[in-house]
C-alpha atoms as a PDB file:
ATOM      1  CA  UNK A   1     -44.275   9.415 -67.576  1.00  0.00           C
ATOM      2  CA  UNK A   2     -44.768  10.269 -63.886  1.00  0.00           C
ATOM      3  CA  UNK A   3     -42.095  11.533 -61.929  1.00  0.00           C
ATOM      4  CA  UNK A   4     -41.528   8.397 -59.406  1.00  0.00           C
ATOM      5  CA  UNK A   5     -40.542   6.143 -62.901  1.00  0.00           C
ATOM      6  CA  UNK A   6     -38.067   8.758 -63.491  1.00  0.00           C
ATOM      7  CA  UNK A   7     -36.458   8.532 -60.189  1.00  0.00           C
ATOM      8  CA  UNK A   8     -36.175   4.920 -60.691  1.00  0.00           C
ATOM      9  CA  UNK A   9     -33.157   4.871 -62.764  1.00  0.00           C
ATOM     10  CA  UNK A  10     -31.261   7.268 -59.834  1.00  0.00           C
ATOM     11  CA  UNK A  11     -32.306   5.237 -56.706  1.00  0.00           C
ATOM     12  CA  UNK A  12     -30.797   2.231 -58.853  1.00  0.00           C
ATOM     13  CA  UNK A  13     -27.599   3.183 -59.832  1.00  0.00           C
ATOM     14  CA  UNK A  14     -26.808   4.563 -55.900  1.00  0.00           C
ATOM     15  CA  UNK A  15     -27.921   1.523 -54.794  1.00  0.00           C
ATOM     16  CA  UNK A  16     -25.708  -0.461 -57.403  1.00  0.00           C
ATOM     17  CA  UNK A  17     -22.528   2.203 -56.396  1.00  0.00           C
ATOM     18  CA  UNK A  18     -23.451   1.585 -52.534  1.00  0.00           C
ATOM     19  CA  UNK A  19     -22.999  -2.061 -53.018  1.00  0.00           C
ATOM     20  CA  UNK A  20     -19.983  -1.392 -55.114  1.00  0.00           C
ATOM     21  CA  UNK A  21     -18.615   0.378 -52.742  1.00  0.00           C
ATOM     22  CA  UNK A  22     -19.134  -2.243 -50.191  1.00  0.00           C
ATOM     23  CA  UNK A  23     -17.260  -4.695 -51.721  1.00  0.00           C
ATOM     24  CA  UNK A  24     -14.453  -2.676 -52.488  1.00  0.00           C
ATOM     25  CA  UNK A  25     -14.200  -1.602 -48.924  1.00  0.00           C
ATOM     26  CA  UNK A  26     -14.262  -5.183 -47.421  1.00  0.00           C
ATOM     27  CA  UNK A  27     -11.979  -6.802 -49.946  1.00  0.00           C
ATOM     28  CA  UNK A  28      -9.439  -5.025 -47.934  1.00  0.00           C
ATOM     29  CA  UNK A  29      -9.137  -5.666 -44.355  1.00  0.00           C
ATOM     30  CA  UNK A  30      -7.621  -4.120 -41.515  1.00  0.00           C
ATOM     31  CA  UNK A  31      -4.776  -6.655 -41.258  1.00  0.00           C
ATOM     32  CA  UNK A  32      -4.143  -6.731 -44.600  1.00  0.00           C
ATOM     33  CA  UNK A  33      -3.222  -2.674 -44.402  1.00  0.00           C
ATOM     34  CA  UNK A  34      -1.161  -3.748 -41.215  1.00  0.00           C
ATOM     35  CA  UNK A  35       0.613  -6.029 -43.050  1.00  0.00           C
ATOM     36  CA  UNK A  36       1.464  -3.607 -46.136  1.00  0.00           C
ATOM     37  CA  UNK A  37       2.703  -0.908 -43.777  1.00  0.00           C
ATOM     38  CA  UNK A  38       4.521  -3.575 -41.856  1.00  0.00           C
ATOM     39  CA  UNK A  39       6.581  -4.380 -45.038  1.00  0.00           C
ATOM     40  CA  UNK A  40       7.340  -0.620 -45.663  1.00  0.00           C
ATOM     41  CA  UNK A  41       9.059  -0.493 -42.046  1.00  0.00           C
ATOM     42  CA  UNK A  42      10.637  -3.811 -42.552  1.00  0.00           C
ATOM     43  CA  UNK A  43      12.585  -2.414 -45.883  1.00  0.00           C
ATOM     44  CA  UNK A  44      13.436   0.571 -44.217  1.00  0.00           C
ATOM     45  CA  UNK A  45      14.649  -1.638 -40.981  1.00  0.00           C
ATOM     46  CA  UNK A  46      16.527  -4.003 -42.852  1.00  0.00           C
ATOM     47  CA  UNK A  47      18.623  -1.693 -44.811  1.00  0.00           C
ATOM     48  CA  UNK A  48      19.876  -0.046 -41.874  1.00  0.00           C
ATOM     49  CA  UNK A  49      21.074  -3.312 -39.944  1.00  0.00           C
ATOM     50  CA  UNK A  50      22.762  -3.623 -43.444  1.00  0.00           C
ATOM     51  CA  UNK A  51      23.966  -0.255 -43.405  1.00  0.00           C
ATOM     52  CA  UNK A  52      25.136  -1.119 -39.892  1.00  0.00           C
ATOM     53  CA  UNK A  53      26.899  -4.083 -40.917  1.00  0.00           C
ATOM     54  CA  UNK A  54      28.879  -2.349 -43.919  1.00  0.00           C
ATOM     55  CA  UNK A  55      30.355   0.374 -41.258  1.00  0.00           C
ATOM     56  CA  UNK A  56      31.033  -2.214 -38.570  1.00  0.00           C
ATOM     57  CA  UNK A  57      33.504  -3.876 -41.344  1.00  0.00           C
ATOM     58  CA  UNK A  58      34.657  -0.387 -42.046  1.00  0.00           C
ATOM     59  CA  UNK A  59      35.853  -0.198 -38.210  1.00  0.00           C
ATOM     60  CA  UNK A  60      37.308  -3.792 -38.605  1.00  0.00           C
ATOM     61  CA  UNK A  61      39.157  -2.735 -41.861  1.00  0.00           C
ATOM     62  CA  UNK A  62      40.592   1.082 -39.748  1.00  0.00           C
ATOM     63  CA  UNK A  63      41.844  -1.161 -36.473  1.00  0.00           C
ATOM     64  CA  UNK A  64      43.639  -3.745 -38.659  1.00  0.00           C
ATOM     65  CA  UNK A  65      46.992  -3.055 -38.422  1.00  0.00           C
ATOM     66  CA  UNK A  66      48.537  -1.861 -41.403  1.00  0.00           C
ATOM     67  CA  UNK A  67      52.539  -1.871 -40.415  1.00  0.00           C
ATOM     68  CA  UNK A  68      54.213  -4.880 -40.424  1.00  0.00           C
ATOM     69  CA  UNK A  69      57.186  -5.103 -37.845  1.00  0.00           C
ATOM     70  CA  UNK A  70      60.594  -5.644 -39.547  1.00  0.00           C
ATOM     71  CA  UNK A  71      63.479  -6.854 -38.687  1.00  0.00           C
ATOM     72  CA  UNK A  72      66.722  -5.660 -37.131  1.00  0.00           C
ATOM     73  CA  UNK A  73      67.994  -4.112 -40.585  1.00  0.00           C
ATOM     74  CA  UNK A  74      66.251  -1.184 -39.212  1.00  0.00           C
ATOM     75  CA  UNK A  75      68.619  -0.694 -36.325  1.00  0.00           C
ATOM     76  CA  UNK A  76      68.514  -1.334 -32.574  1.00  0.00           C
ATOM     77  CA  UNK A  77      65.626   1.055 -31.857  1.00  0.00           C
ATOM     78  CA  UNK A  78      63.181  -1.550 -33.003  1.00  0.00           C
ATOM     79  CA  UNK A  79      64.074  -4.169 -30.674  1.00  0.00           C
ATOM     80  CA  UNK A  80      61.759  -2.952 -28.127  1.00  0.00           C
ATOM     81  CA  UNK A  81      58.778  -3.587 -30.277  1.00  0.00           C
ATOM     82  CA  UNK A  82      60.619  -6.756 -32.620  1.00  0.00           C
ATOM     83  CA  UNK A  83      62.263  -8.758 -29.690  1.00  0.00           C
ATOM     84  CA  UNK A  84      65.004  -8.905 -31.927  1.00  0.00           C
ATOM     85  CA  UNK A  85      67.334  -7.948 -29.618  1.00  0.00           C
ATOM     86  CA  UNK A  86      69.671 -10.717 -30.179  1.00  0.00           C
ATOM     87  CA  UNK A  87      70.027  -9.818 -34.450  1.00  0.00           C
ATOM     88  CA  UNK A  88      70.713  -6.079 -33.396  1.00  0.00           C
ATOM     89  CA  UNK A  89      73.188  -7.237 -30.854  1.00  0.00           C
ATOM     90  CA  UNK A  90      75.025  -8.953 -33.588  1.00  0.00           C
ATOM     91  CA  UNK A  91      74.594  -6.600 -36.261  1.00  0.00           C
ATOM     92  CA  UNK A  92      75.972  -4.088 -33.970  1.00  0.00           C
ATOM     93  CA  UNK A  93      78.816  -6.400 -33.493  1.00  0.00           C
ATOM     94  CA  UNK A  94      79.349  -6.829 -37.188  1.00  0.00           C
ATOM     95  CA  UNK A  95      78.885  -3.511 -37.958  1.00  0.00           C
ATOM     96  CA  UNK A  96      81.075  -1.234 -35.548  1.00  0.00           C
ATOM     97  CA  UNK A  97      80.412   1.175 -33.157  1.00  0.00           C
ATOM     98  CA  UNK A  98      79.441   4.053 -35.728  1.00  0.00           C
ATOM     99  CA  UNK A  99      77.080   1.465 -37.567  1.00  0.00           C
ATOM    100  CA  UNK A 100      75.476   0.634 -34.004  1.00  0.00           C
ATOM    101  CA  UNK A 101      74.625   4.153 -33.237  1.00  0.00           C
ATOM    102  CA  UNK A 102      73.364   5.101 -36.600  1.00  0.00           C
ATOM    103  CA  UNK A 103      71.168   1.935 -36.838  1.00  0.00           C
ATOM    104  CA  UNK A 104      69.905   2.872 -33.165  1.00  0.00           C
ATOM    105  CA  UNK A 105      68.827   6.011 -34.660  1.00  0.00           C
ATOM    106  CA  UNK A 106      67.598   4.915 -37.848  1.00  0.00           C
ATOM    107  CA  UNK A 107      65.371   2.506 -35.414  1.00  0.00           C
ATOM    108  CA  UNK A 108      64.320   4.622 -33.319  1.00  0.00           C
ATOM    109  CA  UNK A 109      63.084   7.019 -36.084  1.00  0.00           C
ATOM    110  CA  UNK A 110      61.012   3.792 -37.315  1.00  0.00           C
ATOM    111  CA  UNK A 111      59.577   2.626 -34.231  1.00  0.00           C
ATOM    112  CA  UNK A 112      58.012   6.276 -33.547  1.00  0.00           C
ATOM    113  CA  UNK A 113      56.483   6.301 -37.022  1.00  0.00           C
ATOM    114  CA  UNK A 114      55.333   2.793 -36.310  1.00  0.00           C
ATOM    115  CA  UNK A 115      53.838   3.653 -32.891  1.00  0.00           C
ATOM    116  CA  UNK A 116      50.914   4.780 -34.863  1.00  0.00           C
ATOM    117  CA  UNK A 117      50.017   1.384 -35.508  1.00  0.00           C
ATOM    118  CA  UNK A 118      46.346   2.379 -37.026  1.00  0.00           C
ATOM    119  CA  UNK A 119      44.283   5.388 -37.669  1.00  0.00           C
ATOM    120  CA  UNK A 120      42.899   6.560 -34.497  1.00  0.00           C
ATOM    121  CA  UNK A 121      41.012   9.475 -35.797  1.00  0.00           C
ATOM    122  CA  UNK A 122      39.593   7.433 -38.718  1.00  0.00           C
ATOM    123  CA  UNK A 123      38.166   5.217 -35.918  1.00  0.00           C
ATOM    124  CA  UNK A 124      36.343   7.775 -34.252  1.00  0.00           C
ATOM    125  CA  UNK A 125      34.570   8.958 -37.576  1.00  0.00           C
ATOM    126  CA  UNK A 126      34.000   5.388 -38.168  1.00  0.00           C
ATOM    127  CA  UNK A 127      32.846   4.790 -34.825  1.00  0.00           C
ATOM    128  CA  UNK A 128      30.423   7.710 -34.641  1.00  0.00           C
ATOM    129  CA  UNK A 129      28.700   6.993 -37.560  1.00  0.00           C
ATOM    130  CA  UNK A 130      27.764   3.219 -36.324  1.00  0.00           C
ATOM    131  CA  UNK A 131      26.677   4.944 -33.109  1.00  0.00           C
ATOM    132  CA  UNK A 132      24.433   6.824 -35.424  1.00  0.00           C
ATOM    133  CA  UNK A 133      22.634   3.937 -37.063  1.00  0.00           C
ATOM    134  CA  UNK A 134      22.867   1.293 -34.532  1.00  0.00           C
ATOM    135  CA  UNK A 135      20.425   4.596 -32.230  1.00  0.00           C
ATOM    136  CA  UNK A 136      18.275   4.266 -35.195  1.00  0.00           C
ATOM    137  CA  UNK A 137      17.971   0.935 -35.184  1.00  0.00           C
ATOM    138  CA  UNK A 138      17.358   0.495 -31.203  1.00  0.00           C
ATOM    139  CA  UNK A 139      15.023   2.935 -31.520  1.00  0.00           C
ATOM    140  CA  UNK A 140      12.773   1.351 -34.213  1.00  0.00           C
ATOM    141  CA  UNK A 141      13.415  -2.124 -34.082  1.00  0.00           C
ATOM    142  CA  UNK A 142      10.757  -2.908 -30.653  1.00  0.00           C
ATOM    143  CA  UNK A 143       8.117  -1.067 -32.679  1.00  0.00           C
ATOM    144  CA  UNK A 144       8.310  -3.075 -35.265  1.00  0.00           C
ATOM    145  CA  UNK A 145       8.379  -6.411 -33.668  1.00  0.00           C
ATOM    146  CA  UNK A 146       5.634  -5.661 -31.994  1.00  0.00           C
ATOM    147  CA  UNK A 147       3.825  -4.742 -35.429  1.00  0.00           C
ATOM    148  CA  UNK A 148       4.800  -8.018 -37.017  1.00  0.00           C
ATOM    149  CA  UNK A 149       3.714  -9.969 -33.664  1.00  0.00           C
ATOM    150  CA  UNK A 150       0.147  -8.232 -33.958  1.00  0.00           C
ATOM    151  CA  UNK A 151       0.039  -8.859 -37.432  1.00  0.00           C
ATOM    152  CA  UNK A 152       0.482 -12.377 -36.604  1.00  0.00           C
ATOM    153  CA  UNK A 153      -2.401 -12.182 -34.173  1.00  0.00           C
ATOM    154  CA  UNK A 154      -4.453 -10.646 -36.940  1.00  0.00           C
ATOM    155  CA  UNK A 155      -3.359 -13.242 -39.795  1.00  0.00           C
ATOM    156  CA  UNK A 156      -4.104 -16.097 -37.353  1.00  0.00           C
ATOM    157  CA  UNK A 157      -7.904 -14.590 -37.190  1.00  0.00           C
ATOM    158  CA  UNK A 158      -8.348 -14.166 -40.405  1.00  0.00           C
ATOM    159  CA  UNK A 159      -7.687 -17.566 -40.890  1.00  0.00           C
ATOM    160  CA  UNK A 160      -9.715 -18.715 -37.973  1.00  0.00           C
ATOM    161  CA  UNK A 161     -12.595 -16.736 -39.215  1.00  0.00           C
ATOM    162  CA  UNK A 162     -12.578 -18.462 -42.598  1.00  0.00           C
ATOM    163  CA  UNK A 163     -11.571 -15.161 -44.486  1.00  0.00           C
ATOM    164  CA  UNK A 164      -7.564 -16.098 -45.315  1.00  0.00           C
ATOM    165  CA  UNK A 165      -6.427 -19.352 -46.970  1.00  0.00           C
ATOM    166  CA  UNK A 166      -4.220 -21.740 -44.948  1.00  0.00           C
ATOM    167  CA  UNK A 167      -1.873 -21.008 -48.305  1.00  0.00           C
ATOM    168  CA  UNK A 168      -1.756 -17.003 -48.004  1.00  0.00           C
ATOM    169  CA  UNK A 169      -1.033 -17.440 -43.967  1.00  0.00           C
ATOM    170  CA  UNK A 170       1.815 -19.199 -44.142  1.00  0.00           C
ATOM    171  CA  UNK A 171       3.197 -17.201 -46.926  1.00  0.00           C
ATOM    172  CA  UNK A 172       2.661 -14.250 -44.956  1.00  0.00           C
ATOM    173  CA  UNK A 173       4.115 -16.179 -41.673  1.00  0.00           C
ATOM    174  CA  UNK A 174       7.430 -17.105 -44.574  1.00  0.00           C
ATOM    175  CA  UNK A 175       7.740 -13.810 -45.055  1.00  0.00           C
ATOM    176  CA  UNK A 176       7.654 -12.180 -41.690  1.00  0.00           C
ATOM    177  CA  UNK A 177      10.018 -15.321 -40.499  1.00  0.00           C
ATOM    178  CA  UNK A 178      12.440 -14.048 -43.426  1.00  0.00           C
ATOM    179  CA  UNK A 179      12.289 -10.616 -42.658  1.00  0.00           C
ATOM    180  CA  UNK A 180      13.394 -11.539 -38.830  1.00  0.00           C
ATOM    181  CA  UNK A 181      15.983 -14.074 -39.498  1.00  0.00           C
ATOM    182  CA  UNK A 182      17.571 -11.138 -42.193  1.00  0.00           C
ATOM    183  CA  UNK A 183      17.498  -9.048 -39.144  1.00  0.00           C
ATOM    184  CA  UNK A 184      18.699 -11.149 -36.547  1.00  0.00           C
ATOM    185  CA  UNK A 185      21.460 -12.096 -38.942  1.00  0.00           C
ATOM    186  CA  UNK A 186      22.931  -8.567 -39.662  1.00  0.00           C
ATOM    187  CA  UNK A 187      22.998  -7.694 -36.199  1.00  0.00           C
ATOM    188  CA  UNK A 188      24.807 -10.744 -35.381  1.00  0.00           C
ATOM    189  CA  UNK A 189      27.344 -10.192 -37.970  1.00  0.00           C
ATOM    190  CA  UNK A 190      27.956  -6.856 -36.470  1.00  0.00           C
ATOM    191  CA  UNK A 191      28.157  -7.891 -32.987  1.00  0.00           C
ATOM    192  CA  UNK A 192      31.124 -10.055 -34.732  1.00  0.00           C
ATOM    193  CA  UNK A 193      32.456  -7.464 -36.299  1.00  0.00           C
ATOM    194  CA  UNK A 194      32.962  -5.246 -33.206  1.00  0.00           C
ATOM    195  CA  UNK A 195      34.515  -8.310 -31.324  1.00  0.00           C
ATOM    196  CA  UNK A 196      37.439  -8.673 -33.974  1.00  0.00           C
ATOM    197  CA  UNK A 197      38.127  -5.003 -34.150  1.00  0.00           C
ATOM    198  CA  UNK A 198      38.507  -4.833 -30.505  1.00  0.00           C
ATOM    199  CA  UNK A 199      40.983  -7.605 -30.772  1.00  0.00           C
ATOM    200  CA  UNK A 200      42.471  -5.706 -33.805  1.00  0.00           C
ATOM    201  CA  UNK A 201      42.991  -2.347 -31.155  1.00  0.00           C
ATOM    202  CA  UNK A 202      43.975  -4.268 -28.188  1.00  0.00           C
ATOM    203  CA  UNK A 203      46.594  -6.258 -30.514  1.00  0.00           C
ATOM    204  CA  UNK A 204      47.492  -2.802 -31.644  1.00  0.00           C
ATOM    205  CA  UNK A 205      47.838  -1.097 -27.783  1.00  0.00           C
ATOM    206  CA  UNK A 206      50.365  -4.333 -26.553  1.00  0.00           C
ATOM    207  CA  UNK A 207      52.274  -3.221 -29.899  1.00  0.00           C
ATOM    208  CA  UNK A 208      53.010   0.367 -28.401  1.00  0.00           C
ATOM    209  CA  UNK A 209      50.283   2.348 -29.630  1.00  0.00           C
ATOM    210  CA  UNK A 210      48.832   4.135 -27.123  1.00  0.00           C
ATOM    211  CA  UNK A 211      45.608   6.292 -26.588  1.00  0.00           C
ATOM    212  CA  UNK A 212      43.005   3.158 -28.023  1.00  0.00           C
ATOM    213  CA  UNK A 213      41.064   3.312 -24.627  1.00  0.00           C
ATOM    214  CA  UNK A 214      38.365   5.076 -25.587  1.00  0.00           C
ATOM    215  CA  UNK A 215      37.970   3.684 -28.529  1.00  0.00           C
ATOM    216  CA  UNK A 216      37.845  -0.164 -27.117  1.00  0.00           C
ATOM    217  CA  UNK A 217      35.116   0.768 -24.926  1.00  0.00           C
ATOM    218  CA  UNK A 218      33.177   2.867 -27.202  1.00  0.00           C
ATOM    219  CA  UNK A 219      33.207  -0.751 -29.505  1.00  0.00           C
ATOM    220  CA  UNK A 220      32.687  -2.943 -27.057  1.00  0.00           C
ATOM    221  CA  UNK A 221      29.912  -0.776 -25.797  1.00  0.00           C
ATOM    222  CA  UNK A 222      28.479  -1.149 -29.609  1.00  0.00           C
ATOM    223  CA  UNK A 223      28.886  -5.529 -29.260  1.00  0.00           C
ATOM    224  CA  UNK A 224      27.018  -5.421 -26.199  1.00  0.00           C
ATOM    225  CA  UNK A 225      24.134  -3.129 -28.076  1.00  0.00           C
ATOM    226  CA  UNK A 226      24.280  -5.180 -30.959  1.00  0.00           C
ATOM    227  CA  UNK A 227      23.852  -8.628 -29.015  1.00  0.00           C
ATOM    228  CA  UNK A 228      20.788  -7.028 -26.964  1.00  0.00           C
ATOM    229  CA  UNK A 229      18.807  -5.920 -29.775  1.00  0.00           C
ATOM    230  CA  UNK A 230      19.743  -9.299 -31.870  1.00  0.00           C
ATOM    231  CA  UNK A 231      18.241 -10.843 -28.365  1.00  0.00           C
ATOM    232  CA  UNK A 232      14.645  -9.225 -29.276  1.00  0.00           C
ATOM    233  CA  UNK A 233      13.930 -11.302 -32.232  1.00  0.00           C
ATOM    234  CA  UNK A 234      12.797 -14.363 -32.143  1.00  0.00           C
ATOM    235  CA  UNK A 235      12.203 -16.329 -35.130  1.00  0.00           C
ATOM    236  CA  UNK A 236       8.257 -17.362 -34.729  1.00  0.00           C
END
């Protein structure tokens, strides 16, 4: 047998490989890769707006007040925060002079311990871990809009060109809607969030508690960060 015929059998199979090879390689495109890494980013993405939207409660839950304000049975001293001046007045009355005095103090005992009306500290721990993720999230959430609006572009050619089914680009368009509308949702719900525990801290400043400056501002700083990167999405 001469040497070409046995050479046949080796050209053939590389040529069969090659062409293997070849299909392999096109049966994935470029926007189909986009789109895979696209969907990695988006779980990542969405669990932190989620992550985001659990501490934002946790602030809500640390600025509701926690101390009801009682009545006058407590004594004079909690008049000031009560307005039930008149019921000390007259339990005062009913009671005598040494009753008055030691219901004034016993009040005025209660309305210090009440002053603290909710945990500032536990605020600021709250407040800095939010901070934390909503950085994250500013930080990565342009990127990957802009991903999902070139992966658009892409699935739109795709289908142009003949190589994507009208079926498989609108489930990938579904999908990519989804993913936003999760997004825009979560940060939504925390802008809401950060709205009603400012309302919780200013209710709990015009109660007596004082030093919640800081504290209002660094939330309402958060609402207005929330409501600008919820503005970014748009829902296709």
């Amino acid at each position: 047998m001469s040497k070409s015929l046995l050479l046949l059998p080796i050209f053939a199979g590389l040529i069969l490989s090659g062409c293997s090879a070849a299909r392999q390689n096109t049966s994935i495109s470029p926007a189909t890769l986009s789109f895979q890494a696209s969907g990695q980013d988006e779980a990542v993405l969405i669990e932190q707006t989620a992550a985001l939207d659990r501490l934002m409660k946790d602030i809500v839950r640390n600025t509701t007040i926690k101390h009801a304000a009682v009545g006058a049975a407590v004594g004079c001293g909690l008049a000031v925060v009560t307005s039930n001046a008149s019921h000390c007045l007259a339990a005062a009355a009913a009671g005598g002079a040494v009753g008055a005095v030691s219901g004034h103090a016993a009040g005025k005992r209660d309305v210090t311990r009440r002053m603290e009306l909710v945990s500032a500290n536990a605020i600021v721990r709250s407040i800095r871990k939010s901070n934390l993720q909503l950085d994250a999230i500013s930080s990565e959430l342009p990127k990957f809009l802009a991903q999902q609006d070139m992966d658009v572009k892409g699935l739109r050619s795709l289908r142009a060109a003949g190589t994507l089914s009208q079926s498989d680009y609108e489930a990938r368009l579904t999908a990519i809607r989804s993913s936003r509308a999760t997004l825009a949702e979560a940060l939504m719900m925390s802008s809401q969030q950060a709205r009603a525990a400012t309302a919780n801290l200013r209710e709990a400043a015009a109660q007596g508690q004082s030093g919640l400056e800081w504290h209002i501002s660094a939330i309402d700083e958060m609402e207005r960060e929330t409501v600008s990167a919820r503005s970014q999405i748009s829902l296709l």
